[in-house]
PDB file of N, CA and C in Angstrom:
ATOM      1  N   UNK A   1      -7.304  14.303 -21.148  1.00  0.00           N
ATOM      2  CA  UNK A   1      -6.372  13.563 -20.312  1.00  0.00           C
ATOM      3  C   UNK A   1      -4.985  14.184 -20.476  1.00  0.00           C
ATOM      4  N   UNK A   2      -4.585  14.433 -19.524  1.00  0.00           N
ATOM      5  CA  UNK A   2      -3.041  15.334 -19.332  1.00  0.00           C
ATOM      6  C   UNK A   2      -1.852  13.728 -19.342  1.00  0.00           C
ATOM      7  N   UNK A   3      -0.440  14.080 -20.622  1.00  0.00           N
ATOM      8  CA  UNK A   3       0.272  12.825 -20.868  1.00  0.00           C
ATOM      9  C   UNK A   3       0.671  13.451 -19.122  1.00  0.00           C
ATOM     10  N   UNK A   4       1.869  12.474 -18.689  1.00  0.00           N
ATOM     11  CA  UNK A   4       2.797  12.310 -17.447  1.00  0.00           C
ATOM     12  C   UNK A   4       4.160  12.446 -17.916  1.00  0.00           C
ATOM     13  N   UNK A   5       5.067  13.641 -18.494  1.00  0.00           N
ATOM     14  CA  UNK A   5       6.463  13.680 -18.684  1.00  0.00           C
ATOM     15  C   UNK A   5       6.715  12.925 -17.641  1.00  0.00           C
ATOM     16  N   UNK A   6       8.377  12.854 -18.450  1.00  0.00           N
ATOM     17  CA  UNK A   6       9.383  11.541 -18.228  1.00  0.00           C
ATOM     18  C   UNK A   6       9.750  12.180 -16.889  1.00  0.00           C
ATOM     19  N   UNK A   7       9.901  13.526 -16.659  1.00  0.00           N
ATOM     20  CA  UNK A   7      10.034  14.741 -15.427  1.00  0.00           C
ATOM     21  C   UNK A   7       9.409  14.121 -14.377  1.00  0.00           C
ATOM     22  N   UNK A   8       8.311  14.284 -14.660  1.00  0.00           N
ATOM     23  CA  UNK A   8       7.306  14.374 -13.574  1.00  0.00           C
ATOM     24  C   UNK A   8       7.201  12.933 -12.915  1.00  0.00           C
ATOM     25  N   UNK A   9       7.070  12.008 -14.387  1.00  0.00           N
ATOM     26  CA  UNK A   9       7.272  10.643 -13.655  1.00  0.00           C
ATOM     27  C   UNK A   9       8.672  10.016 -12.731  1.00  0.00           C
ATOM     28  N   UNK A  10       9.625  10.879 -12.859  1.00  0.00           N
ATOM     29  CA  UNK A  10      10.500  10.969 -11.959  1.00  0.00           C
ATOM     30  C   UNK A  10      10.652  11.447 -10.499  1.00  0.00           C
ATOM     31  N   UNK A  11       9.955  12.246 -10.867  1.00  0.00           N
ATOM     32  CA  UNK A  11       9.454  12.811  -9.434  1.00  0.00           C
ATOM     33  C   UNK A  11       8.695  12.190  -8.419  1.00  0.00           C
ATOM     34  N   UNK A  12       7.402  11.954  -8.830  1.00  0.00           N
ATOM     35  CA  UNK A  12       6.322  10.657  -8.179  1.00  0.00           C
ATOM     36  C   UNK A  12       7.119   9.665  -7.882  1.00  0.00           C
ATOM     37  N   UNK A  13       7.932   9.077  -8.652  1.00  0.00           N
ATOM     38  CA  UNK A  13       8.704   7.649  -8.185  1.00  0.00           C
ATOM     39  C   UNK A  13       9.671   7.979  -7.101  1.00  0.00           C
ATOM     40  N   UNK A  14      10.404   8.861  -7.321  1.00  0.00           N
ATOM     41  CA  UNK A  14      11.377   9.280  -6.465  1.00  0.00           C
ATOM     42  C   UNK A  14      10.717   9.424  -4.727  1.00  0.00           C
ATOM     43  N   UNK A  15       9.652  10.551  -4.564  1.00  0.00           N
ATOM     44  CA  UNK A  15       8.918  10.667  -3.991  1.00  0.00           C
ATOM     45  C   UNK A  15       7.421   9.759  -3.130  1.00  0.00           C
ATOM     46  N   UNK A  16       7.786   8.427  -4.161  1.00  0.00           N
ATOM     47  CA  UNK A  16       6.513   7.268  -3.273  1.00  0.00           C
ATOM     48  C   UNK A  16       7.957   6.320  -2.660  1.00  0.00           C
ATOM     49  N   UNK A  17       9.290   6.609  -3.444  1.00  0.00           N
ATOM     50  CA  UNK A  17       9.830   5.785  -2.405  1.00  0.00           C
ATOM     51  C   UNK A  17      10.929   6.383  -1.375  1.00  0.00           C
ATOM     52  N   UNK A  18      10.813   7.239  -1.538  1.00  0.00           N
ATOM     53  CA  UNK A  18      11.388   8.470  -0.060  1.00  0.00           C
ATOM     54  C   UNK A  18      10.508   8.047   1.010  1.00  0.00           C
ATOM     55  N   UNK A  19       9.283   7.730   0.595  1.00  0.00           N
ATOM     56  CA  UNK A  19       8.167   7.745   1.694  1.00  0.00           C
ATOM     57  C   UNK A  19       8.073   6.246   2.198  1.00  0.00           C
ATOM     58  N   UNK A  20       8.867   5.469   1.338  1.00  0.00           N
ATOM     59  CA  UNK A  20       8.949   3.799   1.589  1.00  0.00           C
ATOM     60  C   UNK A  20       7.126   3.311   1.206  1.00  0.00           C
ATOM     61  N   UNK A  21       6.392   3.619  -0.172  1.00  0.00           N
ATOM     62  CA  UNK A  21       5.438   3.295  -0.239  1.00  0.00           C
ATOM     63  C   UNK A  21       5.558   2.528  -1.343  1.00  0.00           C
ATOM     64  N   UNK A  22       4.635   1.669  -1.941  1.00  0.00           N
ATOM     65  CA  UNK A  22       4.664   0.680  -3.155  1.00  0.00           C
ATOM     66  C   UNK A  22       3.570   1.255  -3.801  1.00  0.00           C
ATOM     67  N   UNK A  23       2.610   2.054  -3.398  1.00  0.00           N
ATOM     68  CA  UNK A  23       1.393   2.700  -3.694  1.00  0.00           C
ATOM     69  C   UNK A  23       1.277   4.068  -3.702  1.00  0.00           C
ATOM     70  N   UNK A  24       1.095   4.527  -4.320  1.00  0.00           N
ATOM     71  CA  UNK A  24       0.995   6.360  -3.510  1.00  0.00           C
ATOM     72  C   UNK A  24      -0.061   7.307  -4.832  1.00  0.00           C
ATOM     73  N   UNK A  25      -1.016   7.788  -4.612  1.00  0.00           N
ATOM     74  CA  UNK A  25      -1.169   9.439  -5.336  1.00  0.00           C
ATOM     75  C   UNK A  25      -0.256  10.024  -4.731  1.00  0.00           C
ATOM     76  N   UNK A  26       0.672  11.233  -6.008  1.00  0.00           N
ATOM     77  CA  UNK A  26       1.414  11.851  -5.964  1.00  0.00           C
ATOM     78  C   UNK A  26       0.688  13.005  -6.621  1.00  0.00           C
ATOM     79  N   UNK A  27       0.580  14.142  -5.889  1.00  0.00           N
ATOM     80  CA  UNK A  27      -0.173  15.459  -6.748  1.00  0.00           C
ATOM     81  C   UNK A  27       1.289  16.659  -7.033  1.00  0.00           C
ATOM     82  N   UNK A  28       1.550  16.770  -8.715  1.00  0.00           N
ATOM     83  CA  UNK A  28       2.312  17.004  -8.500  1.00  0.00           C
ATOM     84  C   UNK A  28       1.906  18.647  -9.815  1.00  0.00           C
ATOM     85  N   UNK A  29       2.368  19.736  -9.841  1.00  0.00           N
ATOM     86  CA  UNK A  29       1.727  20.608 -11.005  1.00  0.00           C
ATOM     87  C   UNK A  29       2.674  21.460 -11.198  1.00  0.00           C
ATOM     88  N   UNK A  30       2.449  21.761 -12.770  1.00  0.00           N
ATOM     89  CA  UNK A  30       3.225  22.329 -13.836  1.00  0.00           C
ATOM     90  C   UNK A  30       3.352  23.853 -13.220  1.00  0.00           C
ATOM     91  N   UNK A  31       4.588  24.362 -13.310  1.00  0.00           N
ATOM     92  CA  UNK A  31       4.834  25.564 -13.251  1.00  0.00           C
ATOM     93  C   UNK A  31       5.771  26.244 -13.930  1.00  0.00           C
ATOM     94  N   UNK A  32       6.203  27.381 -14.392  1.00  0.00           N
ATOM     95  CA  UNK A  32       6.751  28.368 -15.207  1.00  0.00           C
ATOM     96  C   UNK A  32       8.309  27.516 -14.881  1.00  0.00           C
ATOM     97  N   UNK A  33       8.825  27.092 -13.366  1.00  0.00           N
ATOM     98  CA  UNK A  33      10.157  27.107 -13.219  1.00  0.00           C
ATOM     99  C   UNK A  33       9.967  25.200 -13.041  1.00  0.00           C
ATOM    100  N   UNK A  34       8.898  24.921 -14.062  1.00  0.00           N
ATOM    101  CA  UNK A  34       8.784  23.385 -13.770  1.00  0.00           C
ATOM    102  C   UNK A  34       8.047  22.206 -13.132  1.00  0.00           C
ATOM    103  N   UNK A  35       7.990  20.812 -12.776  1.00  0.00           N
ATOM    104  CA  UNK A  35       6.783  20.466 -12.308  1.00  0.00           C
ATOM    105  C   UNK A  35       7.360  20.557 -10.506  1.00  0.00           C
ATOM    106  N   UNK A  36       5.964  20.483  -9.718  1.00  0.00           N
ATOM    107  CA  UNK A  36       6.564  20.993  -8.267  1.00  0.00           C
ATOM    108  C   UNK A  36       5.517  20.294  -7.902  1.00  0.00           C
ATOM    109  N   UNK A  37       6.013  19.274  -6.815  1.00  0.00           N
ATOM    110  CA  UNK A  37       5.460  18.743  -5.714  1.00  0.00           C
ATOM    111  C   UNK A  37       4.651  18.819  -4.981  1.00  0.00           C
ATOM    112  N   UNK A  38       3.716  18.687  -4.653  1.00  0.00           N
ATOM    113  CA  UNK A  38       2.773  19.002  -3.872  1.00  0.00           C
ATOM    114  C   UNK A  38       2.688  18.392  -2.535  1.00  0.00           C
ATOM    115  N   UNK A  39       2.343  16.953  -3.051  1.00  0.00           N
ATOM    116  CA  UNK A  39       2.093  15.929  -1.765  1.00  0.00           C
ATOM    117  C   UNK A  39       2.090  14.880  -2.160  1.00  0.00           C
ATOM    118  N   UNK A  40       2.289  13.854  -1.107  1.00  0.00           N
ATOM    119  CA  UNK A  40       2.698  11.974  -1.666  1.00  0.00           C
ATOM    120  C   UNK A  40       1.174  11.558  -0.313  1.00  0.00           C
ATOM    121  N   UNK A  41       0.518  10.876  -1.334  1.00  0.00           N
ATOM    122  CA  UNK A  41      -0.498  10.074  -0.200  1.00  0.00           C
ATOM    123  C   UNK A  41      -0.433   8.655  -0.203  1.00  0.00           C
ATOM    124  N   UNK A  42      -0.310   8.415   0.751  1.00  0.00           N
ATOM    125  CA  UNK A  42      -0.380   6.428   0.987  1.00  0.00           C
ATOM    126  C   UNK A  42      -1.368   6.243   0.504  1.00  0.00           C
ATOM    127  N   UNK A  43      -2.673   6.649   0.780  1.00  0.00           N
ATOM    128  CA  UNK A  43      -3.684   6.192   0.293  1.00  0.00           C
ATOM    129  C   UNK A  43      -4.447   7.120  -0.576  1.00  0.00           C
ATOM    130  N   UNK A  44      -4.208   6.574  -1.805  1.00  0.00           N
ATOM    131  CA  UNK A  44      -4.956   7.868  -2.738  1.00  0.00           C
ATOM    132  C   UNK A  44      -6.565   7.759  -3.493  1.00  0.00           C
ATOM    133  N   UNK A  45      -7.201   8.556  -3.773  1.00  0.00           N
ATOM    134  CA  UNK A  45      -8.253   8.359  -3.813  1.00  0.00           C
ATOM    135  C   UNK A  45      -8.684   8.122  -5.448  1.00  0.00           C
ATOM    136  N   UNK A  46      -8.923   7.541  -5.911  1.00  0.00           N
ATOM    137  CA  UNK A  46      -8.827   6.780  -7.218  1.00  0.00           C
ATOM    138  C   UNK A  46     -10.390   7.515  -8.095  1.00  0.00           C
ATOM    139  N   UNK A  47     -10.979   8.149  -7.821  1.00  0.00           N
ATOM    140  CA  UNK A  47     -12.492   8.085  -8.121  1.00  0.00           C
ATOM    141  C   UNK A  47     -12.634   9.337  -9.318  1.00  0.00           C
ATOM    142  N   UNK A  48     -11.828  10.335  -8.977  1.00  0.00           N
ATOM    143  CA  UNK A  48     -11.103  11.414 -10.157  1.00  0.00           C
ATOM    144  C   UNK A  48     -10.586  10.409 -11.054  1.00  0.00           C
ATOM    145  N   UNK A  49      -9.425   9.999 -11.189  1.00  0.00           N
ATOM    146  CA  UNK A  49      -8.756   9.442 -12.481  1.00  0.00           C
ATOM    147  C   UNK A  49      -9.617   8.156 -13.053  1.00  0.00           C
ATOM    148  N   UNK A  50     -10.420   7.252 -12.444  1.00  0.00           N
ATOM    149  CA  UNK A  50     -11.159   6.521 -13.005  1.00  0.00           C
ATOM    150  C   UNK A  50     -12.463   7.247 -14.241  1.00  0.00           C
ATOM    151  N   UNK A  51     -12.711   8.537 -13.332  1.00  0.00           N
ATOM    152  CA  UNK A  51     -14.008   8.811 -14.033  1.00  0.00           C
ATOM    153  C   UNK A  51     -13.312   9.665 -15.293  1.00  0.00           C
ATOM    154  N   UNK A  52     -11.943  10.337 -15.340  1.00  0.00           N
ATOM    155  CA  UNK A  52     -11.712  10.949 -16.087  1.00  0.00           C
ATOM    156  C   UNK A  52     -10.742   9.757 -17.588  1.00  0.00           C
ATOM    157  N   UNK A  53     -10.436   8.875 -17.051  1.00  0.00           N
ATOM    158  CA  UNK A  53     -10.292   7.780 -17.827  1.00  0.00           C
ATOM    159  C   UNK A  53     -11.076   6.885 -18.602  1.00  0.00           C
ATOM    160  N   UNK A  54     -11.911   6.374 -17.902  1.00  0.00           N
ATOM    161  CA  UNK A  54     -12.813   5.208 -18.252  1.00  0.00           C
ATOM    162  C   UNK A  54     -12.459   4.298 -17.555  1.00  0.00           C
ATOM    163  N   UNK A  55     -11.304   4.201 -16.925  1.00  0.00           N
ATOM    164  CA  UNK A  55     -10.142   3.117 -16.712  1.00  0.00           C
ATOM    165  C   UNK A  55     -10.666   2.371 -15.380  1.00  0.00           C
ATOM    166  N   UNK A  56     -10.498   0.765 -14.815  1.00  0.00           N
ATOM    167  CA  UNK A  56     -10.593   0.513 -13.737  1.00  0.00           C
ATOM    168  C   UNK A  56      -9.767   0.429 -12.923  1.00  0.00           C
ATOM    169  N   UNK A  57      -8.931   1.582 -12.209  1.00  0.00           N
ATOM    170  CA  UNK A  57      -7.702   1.796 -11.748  1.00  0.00           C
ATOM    171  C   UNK A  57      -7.681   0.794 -10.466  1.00  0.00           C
ATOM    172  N   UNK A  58      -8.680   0.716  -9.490  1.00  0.00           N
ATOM    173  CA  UNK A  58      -8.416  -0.014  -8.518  1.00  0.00           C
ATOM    174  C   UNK A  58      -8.464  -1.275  -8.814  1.00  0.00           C
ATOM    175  N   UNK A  59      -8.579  -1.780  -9.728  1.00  0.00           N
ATOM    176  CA  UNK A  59      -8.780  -3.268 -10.183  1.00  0.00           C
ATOM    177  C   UNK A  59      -7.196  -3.856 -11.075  1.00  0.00           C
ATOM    178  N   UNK A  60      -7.030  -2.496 -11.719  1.00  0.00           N
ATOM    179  CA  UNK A  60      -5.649  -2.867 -12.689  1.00  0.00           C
ATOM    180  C   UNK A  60      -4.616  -2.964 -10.817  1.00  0.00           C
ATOM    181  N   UNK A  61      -5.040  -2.491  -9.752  1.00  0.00           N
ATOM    182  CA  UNK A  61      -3.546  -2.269  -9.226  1.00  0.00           C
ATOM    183  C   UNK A  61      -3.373  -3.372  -8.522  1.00  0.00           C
ATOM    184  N   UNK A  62      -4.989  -4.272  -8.337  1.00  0.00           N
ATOM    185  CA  UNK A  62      -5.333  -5.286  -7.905  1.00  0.00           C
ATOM    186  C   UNK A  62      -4.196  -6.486  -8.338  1.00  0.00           C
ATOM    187  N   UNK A  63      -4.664  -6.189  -9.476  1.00  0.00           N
ATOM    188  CA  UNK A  63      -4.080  -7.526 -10.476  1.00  0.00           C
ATOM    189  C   UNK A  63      -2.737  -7.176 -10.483  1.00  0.00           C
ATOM    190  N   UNK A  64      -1.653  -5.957 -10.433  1.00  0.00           N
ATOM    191  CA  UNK A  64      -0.343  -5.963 -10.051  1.00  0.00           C
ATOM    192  C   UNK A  64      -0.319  -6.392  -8.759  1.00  0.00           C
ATOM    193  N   UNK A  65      -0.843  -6.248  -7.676  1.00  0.00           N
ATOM    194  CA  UNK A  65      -0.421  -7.101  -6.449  1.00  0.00           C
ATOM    195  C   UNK A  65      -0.288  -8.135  -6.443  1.00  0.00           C
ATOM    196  N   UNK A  66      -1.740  -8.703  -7.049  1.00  0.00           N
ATOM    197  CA  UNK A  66      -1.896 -10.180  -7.450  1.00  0.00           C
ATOM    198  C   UNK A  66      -0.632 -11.004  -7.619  1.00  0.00           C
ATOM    199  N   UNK A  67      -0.006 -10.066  -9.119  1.00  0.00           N
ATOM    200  CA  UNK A  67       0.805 -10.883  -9.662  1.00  0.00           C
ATOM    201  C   UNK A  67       2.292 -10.608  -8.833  1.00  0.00           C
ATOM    202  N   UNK A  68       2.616  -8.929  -8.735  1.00  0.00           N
ATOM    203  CA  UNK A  68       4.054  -9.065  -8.122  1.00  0.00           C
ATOM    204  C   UNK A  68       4.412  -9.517  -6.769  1.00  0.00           C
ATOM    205  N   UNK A  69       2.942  -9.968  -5.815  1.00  0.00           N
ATOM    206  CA  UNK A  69       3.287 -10.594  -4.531  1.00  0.00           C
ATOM    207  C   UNK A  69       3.007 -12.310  -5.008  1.00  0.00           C
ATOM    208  N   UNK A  70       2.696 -12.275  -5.614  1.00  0.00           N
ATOM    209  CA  UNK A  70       2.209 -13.814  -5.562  1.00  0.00           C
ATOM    210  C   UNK A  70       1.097 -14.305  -4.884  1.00  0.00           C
ATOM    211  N   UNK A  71       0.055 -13.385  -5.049  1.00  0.00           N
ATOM    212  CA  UNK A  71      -0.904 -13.431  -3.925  1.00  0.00           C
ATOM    213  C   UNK A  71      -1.950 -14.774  -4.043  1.00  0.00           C
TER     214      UNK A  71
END
């Protein structure tokens, strides 16, 4: 599992809300002059980072909607 510098997580954030999204895969990769952007998706496909986690990603983002809309 690759950590997410404080960099990079700057970037993705910066970049899901340029795009006005609350959600986004952000593909973003390491290079010699730093991390570089790739692409911001509205709808990202969760099925890579679940299997490489263990994690239930579409369910954890569930339960943040849940809670930060008041759903």
């Amino acid at each position: 599992v690759i950590k997410v510098t404080a960099e990079e997580k700057k970037i993705a954030i910066k970049a899901a809300k340029a795009m006005d999204l609350k959600v986004a895969g952000v593909d973003i990769i390491r290079s010699s002059k730093g991390p570089l952007l790739l692409e911001v998706n509205s709808s990202p496909g969760l099925e890579g980072i679940e299997g490489a986690t263990n994690k239930d990603i579409a369910g954890e983002m569930i339960r943040a909607i849940e809670k930060n809309f008041k759903l």
